[in-house]
C-alpha atoms as a PDB file:
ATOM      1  CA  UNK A   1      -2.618 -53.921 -27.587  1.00  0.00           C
ATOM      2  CA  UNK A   2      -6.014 -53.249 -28.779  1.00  0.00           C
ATOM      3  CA  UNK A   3      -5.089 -53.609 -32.609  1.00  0.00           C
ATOM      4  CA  UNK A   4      -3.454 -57.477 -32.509  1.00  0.00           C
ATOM      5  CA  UNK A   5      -2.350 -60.355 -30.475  1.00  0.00           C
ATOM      6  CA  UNK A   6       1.078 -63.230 -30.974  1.00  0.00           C
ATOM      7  CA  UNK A   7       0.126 -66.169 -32.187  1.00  0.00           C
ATOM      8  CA  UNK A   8       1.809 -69.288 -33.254  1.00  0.00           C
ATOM      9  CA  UNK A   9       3.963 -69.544 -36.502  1.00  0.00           C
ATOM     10  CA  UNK A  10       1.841 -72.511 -37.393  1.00  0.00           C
ATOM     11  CA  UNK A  11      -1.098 -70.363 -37.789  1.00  0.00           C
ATOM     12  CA  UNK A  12       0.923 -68.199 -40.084  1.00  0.00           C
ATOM     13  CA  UNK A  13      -1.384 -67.322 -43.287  1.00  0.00           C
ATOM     14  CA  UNK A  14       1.890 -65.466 -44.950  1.00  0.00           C
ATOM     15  CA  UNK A  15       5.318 -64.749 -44.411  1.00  0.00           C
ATOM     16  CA  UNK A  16       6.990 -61.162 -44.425  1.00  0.00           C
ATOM     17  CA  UNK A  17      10.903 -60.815 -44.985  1.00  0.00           C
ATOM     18  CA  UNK A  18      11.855 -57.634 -43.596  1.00  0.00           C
ATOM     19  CA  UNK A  19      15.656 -55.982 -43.873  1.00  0.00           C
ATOM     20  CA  UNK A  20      16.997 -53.911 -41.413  1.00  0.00           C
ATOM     21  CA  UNK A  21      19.507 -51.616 -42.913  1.00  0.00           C
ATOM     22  CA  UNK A  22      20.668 -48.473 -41.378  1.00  0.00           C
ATOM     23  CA  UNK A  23      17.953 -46.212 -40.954  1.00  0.00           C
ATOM     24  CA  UNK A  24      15.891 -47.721 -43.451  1.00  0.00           C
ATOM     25  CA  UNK A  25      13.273 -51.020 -44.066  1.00  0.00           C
ATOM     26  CA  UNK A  26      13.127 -52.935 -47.005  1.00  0.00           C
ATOM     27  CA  UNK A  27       9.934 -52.738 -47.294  1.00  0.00           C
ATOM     28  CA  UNK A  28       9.234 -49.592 -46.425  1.00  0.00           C
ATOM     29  CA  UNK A  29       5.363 -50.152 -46.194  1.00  0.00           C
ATOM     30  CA  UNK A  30       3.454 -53.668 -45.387  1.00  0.00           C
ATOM     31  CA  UNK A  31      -0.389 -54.106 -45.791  1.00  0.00           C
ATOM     32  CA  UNK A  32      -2.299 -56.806 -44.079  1.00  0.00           C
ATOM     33  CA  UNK A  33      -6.037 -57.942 -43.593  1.00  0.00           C
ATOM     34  CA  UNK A  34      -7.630 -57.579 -39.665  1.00  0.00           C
ATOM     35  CA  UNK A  35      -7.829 -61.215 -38.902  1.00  0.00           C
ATOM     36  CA  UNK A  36      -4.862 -62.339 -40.661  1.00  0.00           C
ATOM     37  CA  UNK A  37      -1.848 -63.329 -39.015  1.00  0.00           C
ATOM     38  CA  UNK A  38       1.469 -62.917 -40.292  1.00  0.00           C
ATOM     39  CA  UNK A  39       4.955 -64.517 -39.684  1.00  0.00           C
ATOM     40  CA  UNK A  40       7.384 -61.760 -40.009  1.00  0.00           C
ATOM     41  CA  UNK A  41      11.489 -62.662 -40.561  1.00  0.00           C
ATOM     42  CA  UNK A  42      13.467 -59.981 -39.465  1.00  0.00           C
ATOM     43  CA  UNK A  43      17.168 -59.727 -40.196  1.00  0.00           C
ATOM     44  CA  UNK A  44      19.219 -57.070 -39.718  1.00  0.00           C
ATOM     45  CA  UNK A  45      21.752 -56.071 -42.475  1.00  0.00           C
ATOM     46  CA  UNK A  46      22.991 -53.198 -40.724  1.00  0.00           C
ATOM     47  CA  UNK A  47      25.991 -52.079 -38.843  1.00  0.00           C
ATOM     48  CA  UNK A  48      24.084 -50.768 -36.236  1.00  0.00           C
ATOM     49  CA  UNK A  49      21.416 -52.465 -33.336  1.00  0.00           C
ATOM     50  CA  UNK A  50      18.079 -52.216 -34.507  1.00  0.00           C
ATOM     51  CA  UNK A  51      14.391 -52.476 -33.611  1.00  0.00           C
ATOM     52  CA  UNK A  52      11.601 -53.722 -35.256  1.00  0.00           C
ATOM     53  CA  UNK A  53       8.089 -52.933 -33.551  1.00  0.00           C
ATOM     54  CA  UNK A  54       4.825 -52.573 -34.204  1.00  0.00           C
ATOM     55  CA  UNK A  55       2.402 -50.011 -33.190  1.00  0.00           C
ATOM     56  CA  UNK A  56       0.835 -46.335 -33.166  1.00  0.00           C
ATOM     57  CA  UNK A  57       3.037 -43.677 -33.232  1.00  0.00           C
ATOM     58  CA  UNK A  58       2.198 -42.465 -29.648  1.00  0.00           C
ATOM     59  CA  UNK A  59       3.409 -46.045 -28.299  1.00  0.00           C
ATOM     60  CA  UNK A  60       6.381 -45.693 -30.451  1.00  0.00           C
ATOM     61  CA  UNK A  61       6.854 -42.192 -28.763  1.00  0.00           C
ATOM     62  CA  UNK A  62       7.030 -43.783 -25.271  1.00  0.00           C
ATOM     63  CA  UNK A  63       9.236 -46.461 -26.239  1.00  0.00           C
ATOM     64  CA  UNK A  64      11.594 -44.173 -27.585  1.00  0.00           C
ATOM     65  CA  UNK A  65      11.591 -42.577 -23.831  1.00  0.00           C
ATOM     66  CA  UNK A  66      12.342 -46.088 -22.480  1.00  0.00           C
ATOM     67  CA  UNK A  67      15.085 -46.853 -25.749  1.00  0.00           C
ATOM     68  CA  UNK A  68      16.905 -43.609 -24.242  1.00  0.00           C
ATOM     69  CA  UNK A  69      17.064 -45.193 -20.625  1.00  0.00           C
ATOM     70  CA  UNK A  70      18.513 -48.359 -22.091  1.00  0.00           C
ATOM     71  CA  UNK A  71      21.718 -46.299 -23.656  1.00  0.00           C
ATOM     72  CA  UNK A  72      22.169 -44.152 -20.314  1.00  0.00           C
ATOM     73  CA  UNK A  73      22.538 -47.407 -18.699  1.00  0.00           C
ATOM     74  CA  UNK A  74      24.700 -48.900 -20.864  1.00  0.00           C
ATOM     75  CA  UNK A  75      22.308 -51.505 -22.030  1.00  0.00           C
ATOM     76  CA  UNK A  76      22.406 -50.725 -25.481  1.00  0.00           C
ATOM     77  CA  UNK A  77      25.930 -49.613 -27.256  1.00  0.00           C
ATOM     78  CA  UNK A  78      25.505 -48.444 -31.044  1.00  0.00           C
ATOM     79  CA  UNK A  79      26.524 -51.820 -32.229  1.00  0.00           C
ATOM     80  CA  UNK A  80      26.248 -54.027 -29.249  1.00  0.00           C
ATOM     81  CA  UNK A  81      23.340 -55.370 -26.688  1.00  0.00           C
ATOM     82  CA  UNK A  82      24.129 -55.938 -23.797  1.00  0.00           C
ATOM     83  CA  UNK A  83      21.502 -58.165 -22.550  1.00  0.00           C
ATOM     84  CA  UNK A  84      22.405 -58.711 -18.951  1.00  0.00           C
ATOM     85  CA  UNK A  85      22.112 -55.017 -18.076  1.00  0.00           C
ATOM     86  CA  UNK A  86      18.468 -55.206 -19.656  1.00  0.00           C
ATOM     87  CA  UNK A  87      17.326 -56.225 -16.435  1.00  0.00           C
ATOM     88  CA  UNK A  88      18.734 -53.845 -13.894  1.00  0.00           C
ATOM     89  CA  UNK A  89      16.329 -51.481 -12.896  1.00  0.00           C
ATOM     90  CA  UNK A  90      15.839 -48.165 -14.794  1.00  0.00           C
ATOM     91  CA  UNK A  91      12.974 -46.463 -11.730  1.00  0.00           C
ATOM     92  CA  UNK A  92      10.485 -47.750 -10.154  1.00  0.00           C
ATOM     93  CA  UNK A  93      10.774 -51.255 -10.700  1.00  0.00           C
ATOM     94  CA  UNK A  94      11.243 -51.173 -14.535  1.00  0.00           C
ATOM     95  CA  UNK A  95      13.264 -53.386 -16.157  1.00  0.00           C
ATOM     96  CA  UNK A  96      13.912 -53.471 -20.051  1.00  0.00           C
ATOM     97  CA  UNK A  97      14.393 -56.939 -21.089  1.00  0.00           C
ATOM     98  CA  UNK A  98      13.073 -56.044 -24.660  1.00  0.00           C
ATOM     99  CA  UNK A  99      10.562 -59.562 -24.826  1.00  0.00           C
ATOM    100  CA  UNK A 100       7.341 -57.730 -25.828  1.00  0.00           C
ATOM    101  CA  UNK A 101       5.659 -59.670 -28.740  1.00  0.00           C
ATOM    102  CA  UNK A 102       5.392 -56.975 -31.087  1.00  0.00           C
ATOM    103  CA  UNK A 103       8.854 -55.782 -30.705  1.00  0.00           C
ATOM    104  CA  UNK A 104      12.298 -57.189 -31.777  1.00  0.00           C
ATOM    105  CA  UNK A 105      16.044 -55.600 -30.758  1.00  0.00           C
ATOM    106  CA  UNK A 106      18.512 -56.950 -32.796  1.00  0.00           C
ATOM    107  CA  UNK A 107      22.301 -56.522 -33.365  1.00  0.00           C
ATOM    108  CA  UNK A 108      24.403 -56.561 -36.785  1.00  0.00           C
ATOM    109  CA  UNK A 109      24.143 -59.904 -38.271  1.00  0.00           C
ATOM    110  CA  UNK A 110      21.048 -61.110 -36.313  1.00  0.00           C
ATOM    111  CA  UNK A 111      17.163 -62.340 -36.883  1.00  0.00           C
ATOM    112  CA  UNK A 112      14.174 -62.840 -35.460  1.00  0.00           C
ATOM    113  CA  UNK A 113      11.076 -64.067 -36.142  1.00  0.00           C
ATOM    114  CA  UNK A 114       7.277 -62.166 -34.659  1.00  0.00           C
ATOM    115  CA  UNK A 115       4.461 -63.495 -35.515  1.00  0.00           C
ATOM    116  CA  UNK A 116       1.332 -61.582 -35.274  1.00  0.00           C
ATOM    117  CA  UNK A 117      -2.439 -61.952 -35.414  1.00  0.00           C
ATOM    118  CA  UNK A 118      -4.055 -58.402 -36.528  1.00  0.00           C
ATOM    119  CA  UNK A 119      -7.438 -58.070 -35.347  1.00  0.00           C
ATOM    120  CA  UNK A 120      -9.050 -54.541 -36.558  1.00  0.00           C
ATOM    121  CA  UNK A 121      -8.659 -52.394 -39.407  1.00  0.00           C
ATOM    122  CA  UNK A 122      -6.500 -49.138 -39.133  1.00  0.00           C
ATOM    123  CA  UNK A 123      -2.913 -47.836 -39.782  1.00  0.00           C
ATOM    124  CA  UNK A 124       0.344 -48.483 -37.837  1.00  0.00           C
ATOM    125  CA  UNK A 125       3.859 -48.372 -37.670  1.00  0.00           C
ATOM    126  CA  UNK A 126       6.627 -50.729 -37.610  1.00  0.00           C
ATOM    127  CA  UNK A 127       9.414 -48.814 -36.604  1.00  0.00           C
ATOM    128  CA  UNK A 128      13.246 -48.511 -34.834  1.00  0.00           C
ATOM    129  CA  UNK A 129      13.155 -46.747 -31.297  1.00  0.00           C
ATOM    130  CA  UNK A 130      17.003 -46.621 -31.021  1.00  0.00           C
ATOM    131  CA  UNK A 131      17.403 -42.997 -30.415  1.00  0.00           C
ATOM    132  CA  UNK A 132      17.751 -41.340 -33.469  1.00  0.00           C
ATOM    133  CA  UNK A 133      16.799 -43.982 -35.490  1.00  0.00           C
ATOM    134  CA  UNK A 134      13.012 -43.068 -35.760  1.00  0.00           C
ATOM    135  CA  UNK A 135      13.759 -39.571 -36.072  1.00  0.00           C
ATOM    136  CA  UNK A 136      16.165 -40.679 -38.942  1.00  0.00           C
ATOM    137  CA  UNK A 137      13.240 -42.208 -41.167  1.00  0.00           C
ATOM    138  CA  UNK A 138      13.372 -45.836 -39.736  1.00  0.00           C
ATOM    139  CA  UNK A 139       9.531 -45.884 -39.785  1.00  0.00           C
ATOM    140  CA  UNK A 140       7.742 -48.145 -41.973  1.00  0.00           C
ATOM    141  CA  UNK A 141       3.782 -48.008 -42.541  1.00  0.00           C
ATOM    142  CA  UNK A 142       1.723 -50.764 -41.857  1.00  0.00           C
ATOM    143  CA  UNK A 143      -1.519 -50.415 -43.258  1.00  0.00           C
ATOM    144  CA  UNK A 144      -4.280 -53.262 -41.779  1.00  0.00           C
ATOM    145  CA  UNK A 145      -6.911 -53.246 -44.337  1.00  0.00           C
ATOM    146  CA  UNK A 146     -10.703 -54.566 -42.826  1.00  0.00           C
ATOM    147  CA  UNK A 147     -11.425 -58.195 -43.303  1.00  0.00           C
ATOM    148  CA  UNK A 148     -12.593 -58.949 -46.948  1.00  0.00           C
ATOM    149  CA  UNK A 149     -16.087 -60.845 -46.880  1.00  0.00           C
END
């Protein structure tokens, strides 16, 4: 991912509290500095499982082609993961274990913590690929302002 990198929490600079609520963020829109990293809390309030990932809308567009695999396998249920059909494979090898850095998939009631170096200037999106969700408005902007001198 050409636009950041994990890092360690220690090298946090700030922390970010985001709420997952039914087809919404809270907040809706997050603005960072390239080179700073950020420790991001996710919990979600919802009734529903939720994602929270980072990137460009065409990687969100893919991932919502891979989301759509996980429910016709029966890997994710509106309100329930279940984990241990994550790794069966969905073609060619492809597994969907959900443990990308940028990405969290949570269920009512849980958190999760990313932490994330940004290293160039440029707009994302921190968004939910459960299908529908996206399409729904659960899309937040995340604008990475350049590095102040």
């Amino acid at each position: 991912m050409d636009f950041g990198k994990p890092a360690a929490a220690a090298n946090a600079t700030r922390t970010i509290n985001v709420v997952m609520k039914d087809n919404l963020y809270q907040p809706e829109t997050i603005s960072v500095q390239a080179g700073e990293t950020i420790r991001f809390v996710i919990s979600n309030k919802g009734e529903f499982v939720h994602e929270f990932n980072i990137g460009t809308p065409a990687m969100h567009a893919k991932h919502q082609e891979e989301m759509m695999m996980m429910v016709e396998h029966g890997a994710l249920e509106p309100d329930k993961i279940n984990r241990d059909k994550m790794k069966m494979d969905m073609g060619n090898g492809k597994t969907m274990e959900h443990n990308d850095p940028n990405s969290t998939l949570l269920e009512p009631g849980q958190s999760a913590e990313i932490v994330w170096t940004f290293t160039k200037a440029g707009n994302l999106e921190f968004a939910c690929n459960v299908p529908g969700h996206y399409d729904a408005g659960m899309v937040g902007k995340l604008s990475v302002k350049p590095k102040s001198s």
